[in-house]
Protein backbone atom coordinates (compact mmCIF):
# COMPACT_ATOMS: atom_id res chain seq x y z
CA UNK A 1 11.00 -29.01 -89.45
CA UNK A 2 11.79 -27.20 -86.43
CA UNK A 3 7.86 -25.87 -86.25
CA UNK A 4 6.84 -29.52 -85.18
CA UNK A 5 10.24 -30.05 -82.63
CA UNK A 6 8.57 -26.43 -80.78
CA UNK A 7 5.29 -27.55 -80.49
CA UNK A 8 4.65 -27.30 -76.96
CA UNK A 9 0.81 -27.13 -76.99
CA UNK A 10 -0.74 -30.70 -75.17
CA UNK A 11 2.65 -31.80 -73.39
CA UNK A 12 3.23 -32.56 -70.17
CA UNK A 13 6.67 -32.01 -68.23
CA UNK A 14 6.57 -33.77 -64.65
CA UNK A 15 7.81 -31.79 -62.04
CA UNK A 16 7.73 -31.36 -58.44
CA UNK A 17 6.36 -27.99 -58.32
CA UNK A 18 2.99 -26.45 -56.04
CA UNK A 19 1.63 -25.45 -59.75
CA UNK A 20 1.67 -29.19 -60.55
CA UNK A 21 0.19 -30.37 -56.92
CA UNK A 22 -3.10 -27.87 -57.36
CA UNK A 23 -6.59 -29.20 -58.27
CA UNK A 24 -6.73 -29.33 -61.96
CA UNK A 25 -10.22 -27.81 -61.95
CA UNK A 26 -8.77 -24.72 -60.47
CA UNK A 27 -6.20 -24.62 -63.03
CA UNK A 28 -8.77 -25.28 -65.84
CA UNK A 29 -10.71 -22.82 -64.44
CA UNK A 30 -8.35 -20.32 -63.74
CA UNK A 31 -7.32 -20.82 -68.02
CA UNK A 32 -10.62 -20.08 -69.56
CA UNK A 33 -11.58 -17.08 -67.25
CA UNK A 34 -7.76 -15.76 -68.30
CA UNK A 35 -8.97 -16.85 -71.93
CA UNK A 36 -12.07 -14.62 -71.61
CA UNK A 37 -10.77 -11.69 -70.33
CA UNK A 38 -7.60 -11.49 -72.50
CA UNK A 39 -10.57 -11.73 -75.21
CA UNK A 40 -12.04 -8.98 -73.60
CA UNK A 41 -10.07 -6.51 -72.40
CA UNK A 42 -8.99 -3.72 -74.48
CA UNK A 43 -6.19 -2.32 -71.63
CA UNK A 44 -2.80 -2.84 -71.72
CA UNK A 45 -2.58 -2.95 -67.92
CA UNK A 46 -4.64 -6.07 -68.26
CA UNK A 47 -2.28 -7.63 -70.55
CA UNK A 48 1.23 -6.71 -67.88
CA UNK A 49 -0.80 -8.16 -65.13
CA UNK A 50 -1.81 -11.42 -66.96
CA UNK A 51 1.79 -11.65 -68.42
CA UNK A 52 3.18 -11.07 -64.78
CA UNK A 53 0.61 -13.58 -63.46
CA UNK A 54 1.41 -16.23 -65.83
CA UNK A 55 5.31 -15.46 -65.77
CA UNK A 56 5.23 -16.02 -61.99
CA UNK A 57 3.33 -19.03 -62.19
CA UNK A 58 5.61 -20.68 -64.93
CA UNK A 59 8.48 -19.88 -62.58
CA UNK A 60 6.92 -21.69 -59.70
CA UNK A 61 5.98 -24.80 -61.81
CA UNK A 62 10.21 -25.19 -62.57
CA UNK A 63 9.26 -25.37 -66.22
CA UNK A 64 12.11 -23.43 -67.98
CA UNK A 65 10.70 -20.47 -69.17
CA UNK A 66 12.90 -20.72 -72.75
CA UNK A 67 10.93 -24.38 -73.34
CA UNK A 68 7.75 -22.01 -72.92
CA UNK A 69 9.03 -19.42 -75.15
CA UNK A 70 10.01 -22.23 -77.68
CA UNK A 71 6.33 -23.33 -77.89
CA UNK A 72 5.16 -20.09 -79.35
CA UNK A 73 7.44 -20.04 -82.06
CA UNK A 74 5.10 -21.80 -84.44
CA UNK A 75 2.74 -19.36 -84.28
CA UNK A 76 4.98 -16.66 -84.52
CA UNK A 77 4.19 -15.61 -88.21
CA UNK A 78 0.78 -15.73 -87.52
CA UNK A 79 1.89 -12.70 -84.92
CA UNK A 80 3.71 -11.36 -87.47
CA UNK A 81 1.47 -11.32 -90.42
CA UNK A 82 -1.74 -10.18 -87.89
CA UNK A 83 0.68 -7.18 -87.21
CA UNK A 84 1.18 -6.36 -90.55
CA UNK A 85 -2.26 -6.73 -91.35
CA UNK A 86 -3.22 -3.84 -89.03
CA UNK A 87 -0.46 -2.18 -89.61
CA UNK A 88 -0.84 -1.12 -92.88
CA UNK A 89 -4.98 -1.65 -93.44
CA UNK A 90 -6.13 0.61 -90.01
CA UNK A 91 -6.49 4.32 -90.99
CA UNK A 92 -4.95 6.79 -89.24
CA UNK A 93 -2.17 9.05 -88.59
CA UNK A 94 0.25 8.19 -91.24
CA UNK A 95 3.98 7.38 -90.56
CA UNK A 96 4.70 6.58 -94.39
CA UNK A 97 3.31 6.15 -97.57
CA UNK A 98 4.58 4.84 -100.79
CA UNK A 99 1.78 4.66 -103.07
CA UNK A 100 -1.39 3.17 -102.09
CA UNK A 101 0.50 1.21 -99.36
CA UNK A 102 0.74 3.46 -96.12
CA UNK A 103 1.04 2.79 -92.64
CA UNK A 104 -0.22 4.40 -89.63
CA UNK A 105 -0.18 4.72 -85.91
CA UNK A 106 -3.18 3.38 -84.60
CA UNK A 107 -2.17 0.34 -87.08
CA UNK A 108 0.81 -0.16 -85.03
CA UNK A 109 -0.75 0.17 -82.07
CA UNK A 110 -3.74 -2.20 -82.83
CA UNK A 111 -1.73 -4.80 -84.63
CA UNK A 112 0.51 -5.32 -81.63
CA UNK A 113 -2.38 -5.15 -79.39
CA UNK A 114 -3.65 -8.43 -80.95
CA UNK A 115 -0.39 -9.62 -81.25
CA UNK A 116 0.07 -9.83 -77.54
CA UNK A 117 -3.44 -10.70 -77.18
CA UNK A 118 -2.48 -14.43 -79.37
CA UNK A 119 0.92 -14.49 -77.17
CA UNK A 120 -1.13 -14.62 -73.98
CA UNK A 121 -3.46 -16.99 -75.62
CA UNK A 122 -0.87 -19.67 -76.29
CA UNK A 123 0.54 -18.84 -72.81
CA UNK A 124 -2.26 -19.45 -71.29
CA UNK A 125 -2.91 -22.47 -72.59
CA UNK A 126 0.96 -23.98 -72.40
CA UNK A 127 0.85 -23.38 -68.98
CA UNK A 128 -2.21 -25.44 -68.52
CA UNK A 129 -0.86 -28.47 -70.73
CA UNK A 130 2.63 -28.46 -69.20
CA UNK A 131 1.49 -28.25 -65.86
CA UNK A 132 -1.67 -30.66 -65.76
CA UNK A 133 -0.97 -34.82 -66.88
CA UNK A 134 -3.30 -35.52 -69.18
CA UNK A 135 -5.49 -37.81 -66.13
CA UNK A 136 -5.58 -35.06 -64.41
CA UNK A 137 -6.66 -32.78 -66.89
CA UNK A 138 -9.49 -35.51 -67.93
CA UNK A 139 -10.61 -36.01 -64.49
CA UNK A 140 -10.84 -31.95 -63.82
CA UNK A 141 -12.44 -31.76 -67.05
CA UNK A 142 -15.05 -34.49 -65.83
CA UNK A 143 -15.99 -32.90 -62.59
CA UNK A 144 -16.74 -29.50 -63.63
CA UNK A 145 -18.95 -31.24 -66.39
CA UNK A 146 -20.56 -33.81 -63.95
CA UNK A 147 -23.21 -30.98 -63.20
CA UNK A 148 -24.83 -31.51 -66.35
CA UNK A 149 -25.25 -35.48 -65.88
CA UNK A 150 -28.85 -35.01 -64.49
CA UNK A 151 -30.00 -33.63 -68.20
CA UNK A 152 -28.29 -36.75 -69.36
CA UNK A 153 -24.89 -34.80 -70.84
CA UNK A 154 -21.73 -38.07 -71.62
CA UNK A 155 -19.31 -35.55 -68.84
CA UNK A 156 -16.38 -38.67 -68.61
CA UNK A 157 -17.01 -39.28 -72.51
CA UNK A 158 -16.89 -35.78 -73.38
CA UNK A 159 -13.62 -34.95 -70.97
CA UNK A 160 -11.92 -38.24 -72.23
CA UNK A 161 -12.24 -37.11 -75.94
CA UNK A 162 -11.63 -33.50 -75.45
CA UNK A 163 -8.21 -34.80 -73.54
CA UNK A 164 -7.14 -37.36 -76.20
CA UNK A 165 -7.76 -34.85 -78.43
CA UNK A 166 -5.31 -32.25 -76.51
CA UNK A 167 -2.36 -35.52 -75.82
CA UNK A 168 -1.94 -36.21 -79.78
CA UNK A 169 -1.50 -33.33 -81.02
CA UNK A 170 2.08 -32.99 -80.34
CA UNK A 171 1.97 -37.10 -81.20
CA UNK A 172 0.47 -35.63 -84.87
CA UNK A 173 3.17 -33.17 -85.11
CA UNK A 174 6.02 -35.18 -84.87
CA UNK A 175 4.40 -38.06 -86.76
CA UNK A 176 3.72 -35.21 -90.07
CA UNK A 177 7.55 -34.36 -89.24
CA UNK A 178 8.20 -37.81 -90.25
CA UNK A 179 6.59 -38.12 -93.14
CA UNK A 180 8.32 -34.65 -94.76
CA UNK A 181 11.24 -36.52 -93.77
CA UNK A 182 10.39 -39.69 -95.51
CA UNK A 183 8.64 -37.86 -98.43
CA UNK A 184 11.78 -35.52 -99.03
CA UNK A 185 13.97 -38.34 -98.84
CA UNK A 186 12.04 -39.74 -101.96
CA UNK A 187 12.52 -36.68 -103.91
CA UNK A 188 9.53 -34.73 -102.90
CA UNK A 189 10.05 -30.71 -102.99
CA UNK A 190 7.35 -28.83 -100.91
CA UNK A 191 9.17 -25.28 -100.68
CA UNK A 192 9.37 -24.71 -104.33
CA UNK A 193 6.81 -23.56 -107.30
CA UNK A 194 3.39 -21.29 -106.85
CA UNK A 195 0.78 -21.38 -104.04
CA UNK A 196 -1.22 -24.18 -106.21
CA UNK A 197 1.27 -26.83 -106.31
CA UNK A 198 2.15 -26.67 -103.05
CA UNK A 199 -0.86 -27.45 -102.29
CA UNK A 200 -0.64 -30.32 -104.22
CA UNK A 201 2.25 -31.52 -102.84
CA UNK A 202 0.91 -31.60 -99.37
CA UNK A 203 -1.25 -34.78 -100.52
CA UNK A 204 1.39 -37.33 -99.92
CA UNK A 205 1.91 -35.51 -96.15
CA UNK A 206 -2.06 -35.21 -95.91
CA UNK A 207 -2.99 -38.91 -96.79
CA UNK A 208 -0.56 -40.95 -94.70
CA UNK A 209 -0.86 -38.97 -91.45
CA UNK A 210 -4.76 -40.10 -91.92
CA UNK A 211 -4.00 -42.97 -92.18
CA UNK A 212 -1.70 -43.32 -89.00
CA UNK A 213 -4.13 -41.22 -87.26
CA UNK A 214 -7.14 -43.91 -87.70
CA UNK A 215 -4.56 -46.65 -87.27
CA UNK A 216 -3.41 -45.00 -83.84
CA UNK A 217 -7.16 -44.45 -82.74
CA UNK A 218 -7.68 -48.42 -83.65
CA UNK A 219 -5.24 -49.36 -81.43
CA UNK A 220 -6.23 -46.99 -78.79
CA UNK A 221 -9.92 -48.10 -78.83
CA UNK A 222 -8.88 -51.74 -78.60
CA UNK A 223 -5.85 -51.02 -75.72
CA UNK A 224 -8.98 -48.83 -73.90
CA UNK A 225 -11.23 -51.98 -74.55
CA UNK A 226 -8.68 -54.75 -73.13
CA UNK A 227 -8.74 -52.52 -69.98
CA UNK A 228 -12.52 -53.10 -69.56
CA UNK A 229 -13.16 -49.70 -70.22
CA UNK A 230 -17.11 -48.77 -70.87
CA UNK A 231 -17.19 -45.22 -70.21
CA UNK A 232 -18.26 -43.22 -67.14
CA UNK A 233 -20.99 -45.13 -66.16
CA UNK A 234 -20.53 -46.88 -62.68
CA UNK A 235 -16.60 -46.07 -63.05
CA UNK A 236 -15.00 -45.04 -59.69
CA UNK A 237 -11.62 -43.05 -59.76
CA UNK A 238 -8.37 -43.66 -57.95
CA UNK A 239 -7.44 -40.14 -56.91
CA UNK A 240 -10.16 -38.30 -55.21
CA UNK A 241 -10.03 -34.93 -56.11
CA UNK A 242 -10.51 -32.43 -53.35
CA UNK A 243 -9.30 -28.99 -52.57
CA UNK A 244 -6.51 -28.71 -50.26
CA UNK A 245 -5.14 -25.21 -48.14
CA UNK A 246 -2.72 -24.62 -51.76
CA UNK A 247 -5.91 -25.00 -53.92
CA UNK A 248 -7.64 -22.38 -51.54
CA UNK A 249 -4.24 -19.69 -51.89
CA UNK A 250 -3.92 -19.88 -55.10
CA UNK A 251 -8.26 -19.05 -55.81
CA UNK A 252 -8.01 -16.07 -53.66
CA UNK A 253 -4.96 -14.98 -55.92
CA UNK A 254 -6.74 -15.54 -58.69
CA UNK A 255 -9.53 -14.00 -57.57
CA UNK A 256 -7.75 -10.83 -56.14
CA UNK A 257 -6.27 -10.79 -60.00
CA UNK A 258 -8.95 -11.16 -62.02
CA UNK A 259 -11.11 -8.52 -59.55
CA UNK A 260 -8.43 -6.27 -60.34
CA UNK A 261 -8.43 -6.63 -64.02
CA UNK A 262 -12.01 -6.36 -64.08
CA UNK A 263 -11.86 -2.82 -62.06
CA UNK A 264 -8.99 -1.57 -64.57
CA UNK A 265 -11.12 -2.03 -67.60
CA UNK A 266 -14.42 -0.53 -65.40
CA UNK A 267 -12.61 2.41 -64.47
């Protein structure tokens, strides 16, 4: 239960921080270049200064850095099992071996190599969600796709969908959380028996969250609809997005950071 109460991923906490008041295209930005090069790189100097970057940032949004550090705990046996994975399948220089099951150096090394390479991942993203409302995020999203309008690409469409995507699934989470809840109430045991049953009993958890999730879409299409909403077309926004003298400090950070990371992996 307590892996759908950490779930950080697509919530927003409002705060009056300069991380929250900068253009959201230079935050989305600023995430999927991160995302790329933590993809990349293959140098644990990258990963410090990305942690560092991100770390510093987190601290100047006024988010509290244990709510961040709560949010990866649902992945954290994925960590755990990719470690182990390398661990004891890269070969190497062995450090023991019982059997046919040994484990090596450069397995260690590796294994937490992409372990820290997921924990930036998440990072990167948290700080994005948590940071960015989800109108903001939808109109950022929107303006770095409105290039492509002249080949006929749906840029407000797309954005909206990608962002309603990114607000539920927390809503999913706790909604699934209620269901075990309900479910085990009933009787239901999903931690016992083999691999095959559990399966099975995941179809009373599966079925009803579809069928909230299409109810909750219904009633968001026809909320969206009694707002007279008919997509981008001809649809003017409230809050002009434009870069201000924060936006401009923050992209020559960024820049100076990811120039640096690029010339540590170079060299």
């Amino acid at each position: 239960m307590k892996f759908f109460r950490n779930l950080t991923i697509g919530q927003y906490v409002h705060k009056d921080s300069p991380i929250h008041k900068l253009d959201p295209r230079i935050k989305i930005l600023t995430s999927l270049l991160m995302m790329i090069l933590i993809f990349l790189t293959e140098s644990w100097w990258s990963f410090l200064i990305i942690g560092f970057f991100f770390t510093v940032n987190i601290w100047l949004s006024k988010v509290q850095i244990k709510y961040v550090l709560r949010g990866l705990k649902p992945i954290l046996v994925l960590i755990i099992l990719t470690l182990f994975i390398h661990l004891f399948t890269t070969p190497g220089e062995v450090i023991f071996q019982i059997g046919v099951i040994r484990m090596t150096w450069e397995g260690l090394s590796r294994g937490m190599f992409i372990a820290v390479r997921l924990f930036l991942l998440i990072l990167t993203t948290s700080w994005l969600t948590l940071t960015t409302s989800p109108i903001a995020l939808t109109d950022g999203i929107e303006r770095l796709l409105s290039f492509f309008k002249i080949i006929g690409f749906p840029a407000h469409e797309i954005a909206m969908m990608m962002t309603i995507a990114l607000r539920f699934i927390p809503t999913l989470m706790e909604e699934t959380e209620k269901i075990i809840k309900a479910q085990m109430s009933r009787g239901a045991d999903f931690e016992s028996g083999n691999i095959l049953k559990r399966m099975k009993n995941m179809i009373p958890i599966i079925i009803p969250l579809f069928i909230n999730a299409f109810h909750r879409a219904d009633e968001l299409a026809i909320a969206m609809e009694a707002r007279c909403y008919r997509g981008g077309e001809g649809r003017t926004h409230y809050r002009a997005l434009s870069f201000k003298y924060l936006d401009k400090v923050f992209f020559m950070i960024i820049s100076f950071t990811i120039a640096l990371i690029i010339i540590i992996n170079v060299v």
